[in-house]
C-alpha atoms as a PDB file:
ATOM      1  CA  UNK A   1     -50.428 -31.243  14.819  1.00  0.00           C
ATOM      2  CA  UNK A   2     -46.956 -30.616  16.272  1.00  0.00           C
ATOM      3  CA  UNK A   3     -45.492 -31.150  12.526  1.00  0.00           C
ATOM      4  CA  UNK A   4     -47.268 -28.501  11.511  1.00  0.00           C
ATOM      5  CA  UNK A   5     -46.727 -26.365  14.617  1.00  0.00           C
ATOM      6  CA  UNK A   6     -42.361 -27.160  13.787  1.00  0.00           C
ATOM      7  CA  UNK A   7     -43.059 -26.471  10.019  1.00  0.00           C
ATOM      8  CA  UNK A   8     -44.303 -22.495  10.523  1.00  0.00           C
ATOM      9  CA  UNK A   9     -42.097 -22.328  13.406  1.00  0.00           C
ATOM     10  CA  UNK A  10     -39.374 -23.208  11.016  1.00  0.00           C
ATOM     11  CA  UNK A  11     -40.876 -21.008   7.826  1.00  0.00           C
ATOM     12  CA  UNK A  12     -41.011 -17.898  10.600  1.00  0.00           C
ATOM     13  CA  UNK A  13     -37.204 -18.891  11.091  1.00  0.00           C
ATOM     14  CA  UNK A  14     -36.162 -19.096   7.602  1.00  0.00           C
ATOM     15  CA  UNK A  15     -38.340 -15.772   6.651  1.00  0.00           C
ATOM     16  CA  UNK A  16     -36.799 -13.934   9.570  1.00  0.00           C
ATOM     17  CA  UNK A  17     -33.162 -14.745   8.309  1.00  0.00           C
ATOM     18  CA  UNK A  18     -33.906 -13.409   4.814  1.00  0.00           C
ATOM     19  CA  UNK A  19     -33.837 -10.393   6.609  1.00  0.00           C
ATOM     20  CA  UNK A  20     -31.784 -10.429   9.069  1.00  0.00           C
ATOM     21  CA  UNK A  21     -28.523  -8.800   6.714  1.00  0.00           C
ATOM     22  CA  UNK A  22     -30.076  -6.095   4.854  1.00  0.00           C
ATOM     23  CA  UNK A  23     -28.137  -4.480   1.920  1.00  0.00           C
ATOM     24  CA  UNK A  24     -26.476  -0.799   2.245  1.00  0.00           C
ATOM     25  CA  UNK A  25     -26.045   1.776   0.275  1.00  0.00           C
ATOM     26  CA  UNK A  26     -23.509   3.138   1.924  1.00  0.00           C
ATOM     27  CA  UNK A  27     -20.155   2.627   0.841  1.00  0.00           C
ATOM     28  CA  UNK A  28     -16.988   3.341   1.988  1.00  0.00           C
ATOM     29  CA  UNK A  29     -14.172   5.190  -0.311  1.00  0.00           C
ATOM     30  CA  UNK A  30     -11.632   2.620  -0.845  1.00  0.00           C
ATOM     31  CA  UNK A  31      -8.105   3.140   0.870  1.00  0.00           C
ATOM     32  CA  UNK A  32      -5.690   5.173  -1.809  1.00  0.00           C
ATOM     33  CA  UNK A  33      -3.938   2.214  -3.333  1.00  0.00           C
ATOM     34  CA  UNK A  34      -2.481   0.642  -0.192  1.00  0.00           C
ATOM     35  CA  UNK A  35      -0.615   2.796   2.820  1.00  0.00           C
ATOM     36  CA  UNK A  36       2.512   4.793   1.707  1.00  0.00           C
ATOM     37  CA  UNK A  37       5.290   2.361   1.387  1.00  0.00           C
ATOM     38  CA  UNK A  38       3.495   0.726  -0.890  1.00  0.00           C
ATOM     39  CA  UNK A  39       3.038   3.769  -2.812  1.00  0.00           C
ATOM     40  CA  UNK A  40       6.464   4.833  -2.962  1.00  0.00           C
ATOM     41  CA  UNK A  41       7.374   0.952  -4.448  1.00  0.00           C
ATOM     42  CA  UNK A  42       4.868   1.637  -6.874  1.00  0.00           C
ATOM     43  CA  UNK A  43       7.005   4.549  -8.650  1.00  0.00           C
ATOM     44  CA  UNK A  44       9.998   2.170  -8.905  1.00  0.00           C
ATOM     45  CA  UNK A  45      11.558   0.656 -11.538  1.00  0.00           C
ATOM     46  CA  UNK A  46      14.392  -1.836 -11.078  1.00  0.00           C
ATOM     47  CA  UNK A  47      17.499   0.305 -12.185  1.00  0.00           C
ATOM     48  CA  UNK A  48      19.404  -1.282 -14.846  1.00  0.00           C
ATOM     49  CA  UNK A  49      22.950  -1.154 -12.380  1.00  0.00           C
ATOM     50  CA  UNK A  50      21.253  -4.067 -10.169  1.00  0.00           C
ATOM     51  CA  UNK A  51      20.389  -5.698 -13.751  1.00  0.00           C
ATOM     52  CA  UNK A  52      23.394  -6.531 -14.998  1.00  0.00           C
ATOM     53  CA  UNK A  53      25.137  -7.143 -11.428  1.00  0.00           C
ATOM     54  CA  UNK A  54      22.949  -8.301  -8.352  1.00  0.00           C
ATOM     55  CA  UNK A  55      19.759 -10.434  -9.010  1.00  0.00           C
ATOM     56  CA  UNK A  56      18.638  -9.989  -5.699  1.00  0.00           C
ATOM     57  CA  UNK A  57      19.539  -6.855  -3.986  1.00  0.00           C
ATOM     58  CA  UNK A  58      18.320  -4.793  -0.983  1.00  0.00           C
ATOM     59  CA  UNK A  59      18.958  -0.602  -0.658  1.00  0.00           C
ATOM     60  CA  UNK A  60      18.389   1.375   1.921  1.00  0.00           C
ATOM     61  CA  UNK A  61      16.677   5.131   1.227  1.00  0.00           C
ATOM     62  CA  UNK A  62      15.484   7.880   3.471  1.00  0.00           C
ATOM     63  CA  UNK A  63      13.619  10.773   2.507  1.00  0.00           C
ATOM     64  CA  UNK A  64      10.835  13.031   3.976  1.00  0.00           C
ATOM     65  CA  UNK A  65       7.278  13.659   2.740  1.00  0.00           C
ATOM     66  CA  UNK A  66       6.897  17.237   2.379  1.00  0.00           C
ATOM     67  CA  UNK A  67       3.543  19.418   3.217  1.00  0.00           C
ATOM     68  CA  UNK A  68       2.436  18.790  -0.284  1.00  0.00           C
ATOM     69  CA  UNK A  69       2.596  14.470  -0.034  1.00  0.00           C
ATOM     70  CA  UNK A  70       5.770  14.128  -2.144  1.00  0.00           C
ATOM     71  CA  UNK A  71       8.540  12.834  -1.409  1.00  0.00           C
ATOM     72  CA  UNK A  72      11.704  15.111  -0.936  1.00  0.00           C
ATOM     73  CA  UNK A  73      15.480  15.200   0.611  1.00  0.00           C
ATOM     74  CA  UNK A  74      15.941  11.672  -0.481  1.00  0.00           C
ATOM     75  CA  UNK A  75      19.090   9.822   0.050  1.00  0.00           C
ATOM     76  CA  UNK A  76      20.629   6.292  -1.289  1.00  0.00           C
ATOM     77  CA  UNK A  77      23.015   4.426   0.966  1.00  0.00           C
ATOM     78  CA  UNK A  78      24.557   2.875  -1.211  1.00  0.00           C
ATOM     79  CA  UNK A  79      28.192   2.650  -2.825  1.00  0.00           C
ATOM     80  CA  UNK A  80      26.998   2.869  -6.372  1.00  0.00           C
ATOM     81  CA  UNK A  81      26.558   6.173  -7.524  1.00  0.00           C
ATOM     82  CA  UNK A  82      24.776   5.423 -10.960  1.00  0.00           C
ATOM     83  CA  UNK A  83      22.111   3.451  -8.223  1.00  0.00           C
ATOM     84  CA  UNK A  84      22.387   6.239  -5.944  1.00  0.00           C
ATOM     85  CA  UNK A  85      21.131   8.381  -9.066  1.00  0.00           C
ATOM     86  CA  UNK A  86      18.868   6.519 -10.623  1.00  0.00           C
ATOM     87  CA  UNK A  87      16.880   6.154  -7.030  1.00  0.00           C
ATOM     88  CA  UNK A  88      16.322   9.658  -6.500  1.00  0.00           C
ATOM     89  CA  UNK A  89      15.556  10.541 -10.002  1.00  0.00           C
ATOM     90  CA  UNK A  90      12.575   7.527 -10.121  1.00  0.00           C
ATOM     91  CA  UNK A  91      11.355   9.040  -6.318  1.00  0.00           C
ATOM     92  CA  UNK A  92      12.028  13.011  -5.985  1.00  0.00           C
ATOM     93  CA  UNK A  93       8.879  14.492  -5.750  1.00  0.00           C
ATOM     94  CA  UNK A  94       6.583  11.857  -6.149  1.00  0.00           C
ATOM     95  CA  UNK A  95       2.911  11.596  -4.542  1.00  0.00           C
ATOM     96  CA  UNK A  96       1.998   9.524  -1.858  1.00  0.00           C
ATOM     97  CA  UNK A  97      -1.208   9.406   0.379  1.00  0.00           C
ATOM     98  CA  UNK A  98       0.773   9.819   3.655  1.00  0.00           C
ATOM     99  CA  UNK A  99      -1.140  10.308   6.938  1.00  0.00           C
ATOM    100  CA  UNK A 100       0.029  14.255   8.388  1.00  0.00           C
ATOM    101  CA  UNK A 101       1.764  12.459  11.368  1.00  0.00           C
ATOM    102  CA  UNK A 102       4.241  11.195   8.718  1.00  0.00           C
ATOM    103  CA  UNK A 103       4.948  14.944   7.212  1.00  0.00           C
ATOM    104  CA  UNK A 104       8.151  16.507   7.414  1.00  0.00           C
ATOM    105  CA  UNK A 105       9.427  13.468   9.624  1.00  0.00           C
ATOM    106  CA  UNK A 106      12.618  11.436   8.165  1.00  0.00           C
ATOM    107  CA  UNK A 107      11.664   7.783   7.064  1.00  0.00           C
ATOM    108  CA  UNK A 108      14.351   5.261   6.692  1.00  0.00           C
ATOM    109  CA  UNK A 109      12.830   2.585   4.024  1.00  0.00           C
ATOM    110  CA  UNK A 110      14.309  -0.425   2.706  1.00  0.00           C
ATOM    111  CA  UNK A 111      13.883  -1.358  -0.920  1.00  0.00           C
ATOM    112  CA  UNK A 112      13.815  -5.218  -1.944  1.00  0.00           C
ATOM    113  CA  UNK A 113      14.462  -6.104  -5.935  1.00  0.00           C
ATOM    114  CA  UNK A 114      13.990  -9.072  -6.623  1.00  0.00           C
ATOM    115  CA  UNK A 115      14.822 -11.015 -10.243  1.00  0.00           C
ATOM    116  CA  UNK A 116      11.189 -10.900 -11.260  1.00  0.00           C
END
């Protein structure tokens, strides 16, 4: 008797836990390809300049996101003009997903390249 009592205890169990996570419908909209930086690395291309001379090199931008999401009043700190050039032609008004607290403020950003 108490095997049978444990066996619909324990088929009550396993039918109550085939319910127990329903399914939704509901669906969130998936985050626009990643948060800004990540954005902004996805319009680069490494520049030929680092190429040819550093395998490995790190450059430091800044720039603004304008009321529009792109990217404006950038600037290369660097020595090499060509890289310098190349930078803000890749980035100037490109579109990025920026939150509005990030509008119109001045980002610093560093920019790895790596030998890939």
């Amino acid at each position: 008797m108490k095997r049978i009592v444990y066996s619909l205890v324990l088929a009550g169990i396993v039918a109550m836990g085939a319910f127990a996570n329903p399914v939704t419908t509901d669906k969130k909209e998936p985050a626009a390809s990643g948060n800004w930086q990540q954005q902004i690395a996805l319009h680069l291309v490494r520049p030929d300049v680092l190429k040819k001379n550093n395998p490995g090199s790190v450059v430091v931008i800044s720039f603004q996101i304008n009321e529009d999401n792109r990217l404006a009043r950038l600037r290369v700190f660097s020595e090499d003009e060509r890289l310098n050039n190349d930078l803000i032609r890749q980035l100037t008004g490109k579109r990025v997903n920026a939150p509005a607290s990030e509008l119109e403020k001045t980002h610093l950003m560093r920019l790895h390249f790596s030998t890939r």
